[in-house]
N, C-alpha and C. Protein backbone atom coordinates (compact mmCIF):
# COMPACT_ATOMS: atom_id res chain seq x y z
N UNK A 1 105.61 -110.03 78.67
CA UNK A 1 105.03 -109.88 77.37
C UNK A 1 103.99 -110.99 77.20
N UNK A 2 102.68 -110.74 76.95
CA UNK A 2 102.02 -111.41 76.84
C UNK A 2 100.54 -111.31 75.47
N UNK A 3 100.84 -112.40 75.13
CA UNK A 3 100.01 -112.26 73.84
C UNK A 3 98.25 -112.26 74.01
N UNK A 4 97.69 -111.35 73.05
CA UNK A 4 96.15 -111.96 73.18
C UNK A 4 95.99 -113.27 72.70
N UNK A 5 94.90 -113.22 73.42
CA UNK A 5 94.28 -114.77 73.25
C UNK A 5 92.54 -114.54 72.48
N UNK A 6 92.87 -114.92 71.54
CA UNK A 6 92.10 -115.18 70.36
C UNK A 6 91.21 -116.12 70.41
N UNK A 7 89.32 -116.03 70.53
CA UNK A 7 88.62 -117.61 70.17
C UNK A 7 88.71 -117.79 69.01
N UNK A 8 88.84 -118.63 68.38
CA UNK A 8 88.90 -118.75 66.87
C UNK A 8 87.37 -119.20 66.27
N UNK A 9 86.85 -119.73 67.21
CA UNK A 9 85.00 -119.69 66.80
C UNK A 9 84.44 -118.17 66.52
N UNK A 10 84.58 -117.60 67.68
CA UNK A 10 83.98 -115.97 67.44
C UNK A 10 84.84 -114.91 66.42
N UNK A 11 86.03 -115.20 66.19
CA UNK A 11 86.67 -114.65 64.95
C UNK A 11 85.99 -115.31 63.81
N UNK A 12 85.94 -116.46 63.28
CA UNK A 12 85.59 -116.78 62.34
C UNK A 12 84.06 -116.56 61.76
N UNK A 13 83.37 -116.46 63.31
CA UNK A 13 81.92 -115.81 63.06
C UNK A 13 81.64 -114.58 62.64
N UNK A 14 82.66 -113.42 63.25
CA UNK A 14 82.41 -112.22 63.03
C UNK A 14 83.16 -111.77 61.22
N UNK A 15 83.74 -112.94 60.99
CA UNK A 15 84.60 -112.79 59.73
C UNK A 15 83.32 -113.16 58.92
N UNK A 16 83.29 -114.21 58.98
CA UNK A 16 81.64 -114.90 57.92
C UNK A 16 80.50 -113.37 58.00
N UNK A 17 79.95 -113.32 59.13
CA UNK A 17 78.76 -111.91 59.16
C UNK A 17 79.64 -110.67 58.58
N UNK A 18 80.81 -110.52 58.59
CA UNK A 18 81.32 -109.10 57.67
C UNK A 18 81.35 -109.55 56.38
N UNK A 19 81.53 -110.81 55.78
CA UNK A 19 81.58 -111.24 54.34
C UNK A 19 79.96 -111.41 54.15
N UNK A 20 79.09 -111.87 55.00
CA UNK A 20 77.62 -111.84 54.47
C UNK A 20 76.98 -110.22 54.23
N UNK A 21 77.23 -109.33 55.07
CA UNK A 21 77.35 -107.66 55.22
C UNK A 21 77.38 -107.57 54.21
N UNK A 22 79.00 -107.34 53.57
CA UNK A 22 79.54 -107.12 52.26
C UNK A 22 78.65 -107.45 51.18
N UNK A 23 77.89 -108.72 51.17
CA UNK A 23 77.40 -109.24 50.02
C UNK A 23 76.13 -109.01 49.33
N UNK A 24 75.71 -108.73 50.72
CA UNK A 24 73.85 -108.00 51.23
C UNK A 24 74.10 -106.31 50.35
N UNK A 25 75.31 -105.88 50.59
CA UNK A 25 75.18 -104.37 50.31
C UNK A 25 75.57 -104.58 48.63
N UNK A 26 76.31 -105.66 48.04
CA UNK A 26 76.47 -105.36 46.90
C UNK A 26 74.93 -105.81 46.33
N UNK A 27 74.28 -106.71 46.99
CA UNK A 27 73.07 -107.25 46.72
C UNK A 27 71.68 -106.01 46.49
N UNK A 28 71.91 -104.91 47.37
CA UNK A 28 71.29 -103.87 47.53
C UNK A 28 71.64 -102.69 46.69
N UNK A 29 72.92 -102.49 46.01
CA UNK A 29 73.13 -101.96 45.40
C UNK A 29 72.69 -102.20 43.80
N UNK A 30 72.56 -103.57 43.86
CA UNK A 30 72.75 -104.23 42.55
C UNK A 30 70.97 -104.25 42.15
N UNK A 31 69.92 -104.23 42.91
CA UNK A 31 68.98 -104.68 42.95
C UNK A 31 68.10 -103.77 43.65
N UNK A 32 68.55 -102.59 43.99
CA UNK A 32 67.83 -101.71 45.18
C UNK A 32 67.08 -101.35 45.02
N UNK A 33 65.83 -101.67 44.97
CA UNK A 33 64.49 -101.01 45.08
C UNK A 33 63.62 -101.79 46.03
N UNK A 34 62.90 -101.30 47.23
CA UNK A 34 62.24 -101.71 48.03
C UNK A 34 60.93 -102.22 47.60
N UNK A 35 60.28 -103.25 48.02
CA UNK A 35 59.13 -103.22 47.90
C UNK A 35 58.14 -102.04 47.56
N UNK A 36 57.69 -101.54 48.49
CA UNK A 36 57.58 -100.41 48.40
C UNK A 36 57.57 -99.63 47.56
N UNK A 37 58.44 -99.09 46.90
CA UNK A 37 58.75 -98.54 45.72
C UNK A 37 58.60 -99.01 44.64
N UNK A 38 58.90 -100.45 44.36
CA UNK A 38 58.35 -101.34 43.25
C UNK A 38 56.95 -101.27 43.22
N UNK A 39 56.07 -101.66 44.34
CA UNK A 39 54.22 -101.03 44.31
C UNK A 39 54.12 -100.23 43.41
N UNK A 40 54.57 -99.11 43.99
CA UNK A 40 54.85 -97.39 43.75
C UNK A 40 54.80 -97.20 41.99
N UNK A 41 55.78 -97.64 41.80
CA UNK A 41 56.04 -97.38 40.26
C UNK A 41 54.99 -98.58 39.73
N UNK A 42 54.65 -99.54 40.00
CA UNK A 42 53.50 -100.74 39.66
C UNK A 42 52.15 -99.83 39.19
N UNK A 43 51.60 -99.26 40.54
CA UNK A 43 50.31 -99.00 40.73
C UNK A 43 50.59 -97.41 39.96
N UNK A 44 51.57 -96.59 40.34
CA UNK A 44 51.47 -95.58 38.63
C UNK A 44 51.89 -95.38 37.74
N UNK A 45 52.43 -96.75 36.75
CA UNK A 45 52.46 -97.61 35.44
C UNK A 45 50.63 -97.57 35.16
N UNK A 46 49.95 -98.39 35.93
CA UNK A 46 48.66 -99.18 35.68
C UNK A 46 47.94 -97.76 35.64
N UNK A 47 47.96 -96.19 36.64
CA UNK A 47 47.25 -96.19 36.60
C UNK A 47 47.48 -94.49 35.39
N UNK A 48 48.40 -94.67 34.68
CA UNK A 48 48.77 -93.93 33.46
C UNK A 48 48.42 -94.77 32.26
N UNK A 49 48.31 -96.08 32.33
CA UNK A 49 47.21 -97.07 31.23
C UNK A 49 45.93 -97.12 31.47
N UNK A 50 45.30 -96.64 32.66
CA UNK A 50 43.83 -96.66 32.75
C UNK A 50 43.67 -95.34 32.21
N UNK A 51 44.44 -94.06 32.65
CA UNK A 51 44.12 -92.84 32.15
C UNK A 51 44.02 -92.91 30.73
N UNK A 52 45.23 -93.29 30.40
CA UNK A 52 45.63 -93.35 28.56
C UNK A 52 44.21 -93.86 28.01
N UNK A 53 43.87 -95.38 28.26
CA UNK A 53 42.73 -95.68 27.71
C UNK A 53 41.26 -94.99 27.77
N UNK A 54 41.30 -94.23 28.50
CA UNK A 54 40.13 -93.33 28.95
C UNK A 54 39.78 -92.44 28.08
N UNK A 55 41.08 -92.12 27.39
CA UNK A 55 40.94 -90.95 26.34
C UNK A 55 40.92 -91.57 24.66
N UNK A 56 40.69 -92.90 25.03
CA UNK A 56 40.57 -93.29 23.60
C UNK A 56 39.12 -92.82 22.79
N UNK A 57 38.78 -93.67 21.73
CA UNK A 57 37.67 -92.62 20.53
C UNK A 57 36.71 -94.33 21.03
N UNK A 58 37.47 -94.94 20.78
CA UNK A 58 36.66 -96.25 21.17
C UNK A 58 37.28 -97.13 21.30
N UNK A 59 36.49 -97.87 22.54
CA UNK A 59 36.98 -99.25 23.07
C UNK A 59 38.25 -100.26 22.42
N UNK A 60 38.96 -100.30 23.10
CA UNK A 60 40.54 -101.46 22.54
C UNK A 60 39.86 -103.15 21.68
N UNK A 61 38.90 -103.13 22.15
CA UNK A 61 37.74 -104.50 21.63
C UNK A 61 37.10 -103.95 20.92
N UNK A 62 36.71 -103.05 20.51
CA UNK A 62 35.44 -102.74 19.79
C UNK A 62 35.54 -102.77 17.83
N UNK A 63 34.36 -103.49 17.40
CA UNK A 63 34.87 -103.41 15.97
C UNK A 63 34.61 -101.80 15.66
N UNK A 64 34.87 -101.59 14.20
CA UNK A 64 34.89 -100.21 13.54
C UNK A 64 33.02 -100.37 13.12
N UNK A 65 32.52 -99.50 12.51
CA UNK A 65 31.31 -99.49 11.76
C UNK A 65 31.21 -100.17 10.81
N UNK A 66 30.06 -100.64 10.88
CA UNK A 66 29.13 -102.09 9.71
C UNK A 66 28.93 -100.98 8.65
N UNK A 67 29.75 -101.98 7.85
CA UNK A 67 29.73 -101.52 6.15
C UNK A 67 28.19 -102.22 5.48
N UNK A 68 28.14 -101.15 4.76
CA UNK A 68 26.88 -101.45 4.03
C UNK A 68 27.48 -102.82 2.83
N UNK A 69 26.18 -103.08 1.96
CA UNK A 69 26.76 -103.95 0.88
C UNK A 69 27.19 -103.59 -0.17
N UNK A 70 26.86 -101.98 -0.22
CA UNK A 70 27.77 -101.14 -1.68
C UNK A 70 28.88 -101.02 -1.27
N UNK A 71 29.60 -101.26 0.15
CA UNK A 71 30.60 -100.86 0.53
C UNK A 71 30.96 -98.94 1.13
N UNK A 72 29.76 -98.57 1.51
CA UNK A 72 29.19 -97.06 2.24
C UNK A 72 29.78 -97.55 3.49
N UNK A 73 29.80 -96.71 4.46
CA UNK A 73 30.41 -96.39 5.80
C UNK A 73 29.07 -96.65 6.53
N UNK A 74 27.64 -96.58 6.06
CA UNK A 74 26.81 -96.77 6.45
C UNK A 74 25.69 -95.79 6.37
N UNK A 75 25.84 -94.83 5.43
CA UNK A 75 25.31 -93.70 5.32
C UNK A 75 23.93 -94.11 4.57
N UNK A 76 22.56 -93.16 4.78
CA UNK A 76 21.27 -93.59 4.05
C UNK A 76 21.66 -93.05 2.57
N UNK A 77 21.33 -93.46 1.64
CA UNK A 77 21.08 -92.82 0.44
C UNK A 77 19.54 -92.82 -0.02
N UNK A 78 19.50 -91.78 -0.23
CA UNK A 78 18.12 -91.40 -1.16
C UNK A 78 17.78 -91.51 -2.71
């Protein structure tokens, strides 16, 4: 009868890399989105705010129309 013989360096290594494994996948679960995909949703966020603004009446900076001094919208009167 003879027992295995165990390194206790390479057990304890392969024990540590299955607990780092473990931690990576809750890490990936917890947080999972690739690069990649983060771009992805980045660049068409930005480019559904360039569209949006495209269809505005006027510029996000721009003032409204110069009031006259009667307080008119700017219209001539005769």
């Amino acid at each position: 009868m003879s027992a295995e013989i165990v390194n206790l360096r390479l057990a304890r290594k392969r024990r540590d890399r299955a607990a780092k494994e473990e931690q990576a996948a809750r890490n990936r679960r917890l947080h999972g989105e690739t690069k990649a995909l983060r771009e992805e949703r980045h660049l068409s966020a930005a480019k559904a705010a360039r569209d949006l603004d495209a269809h505005r009446r006027e510029p996000s900076g721009a003032e409204p129309a110069a009031r006259d001094a009667d307080g008119g919208e700017g219209e001539d009167r005769i």
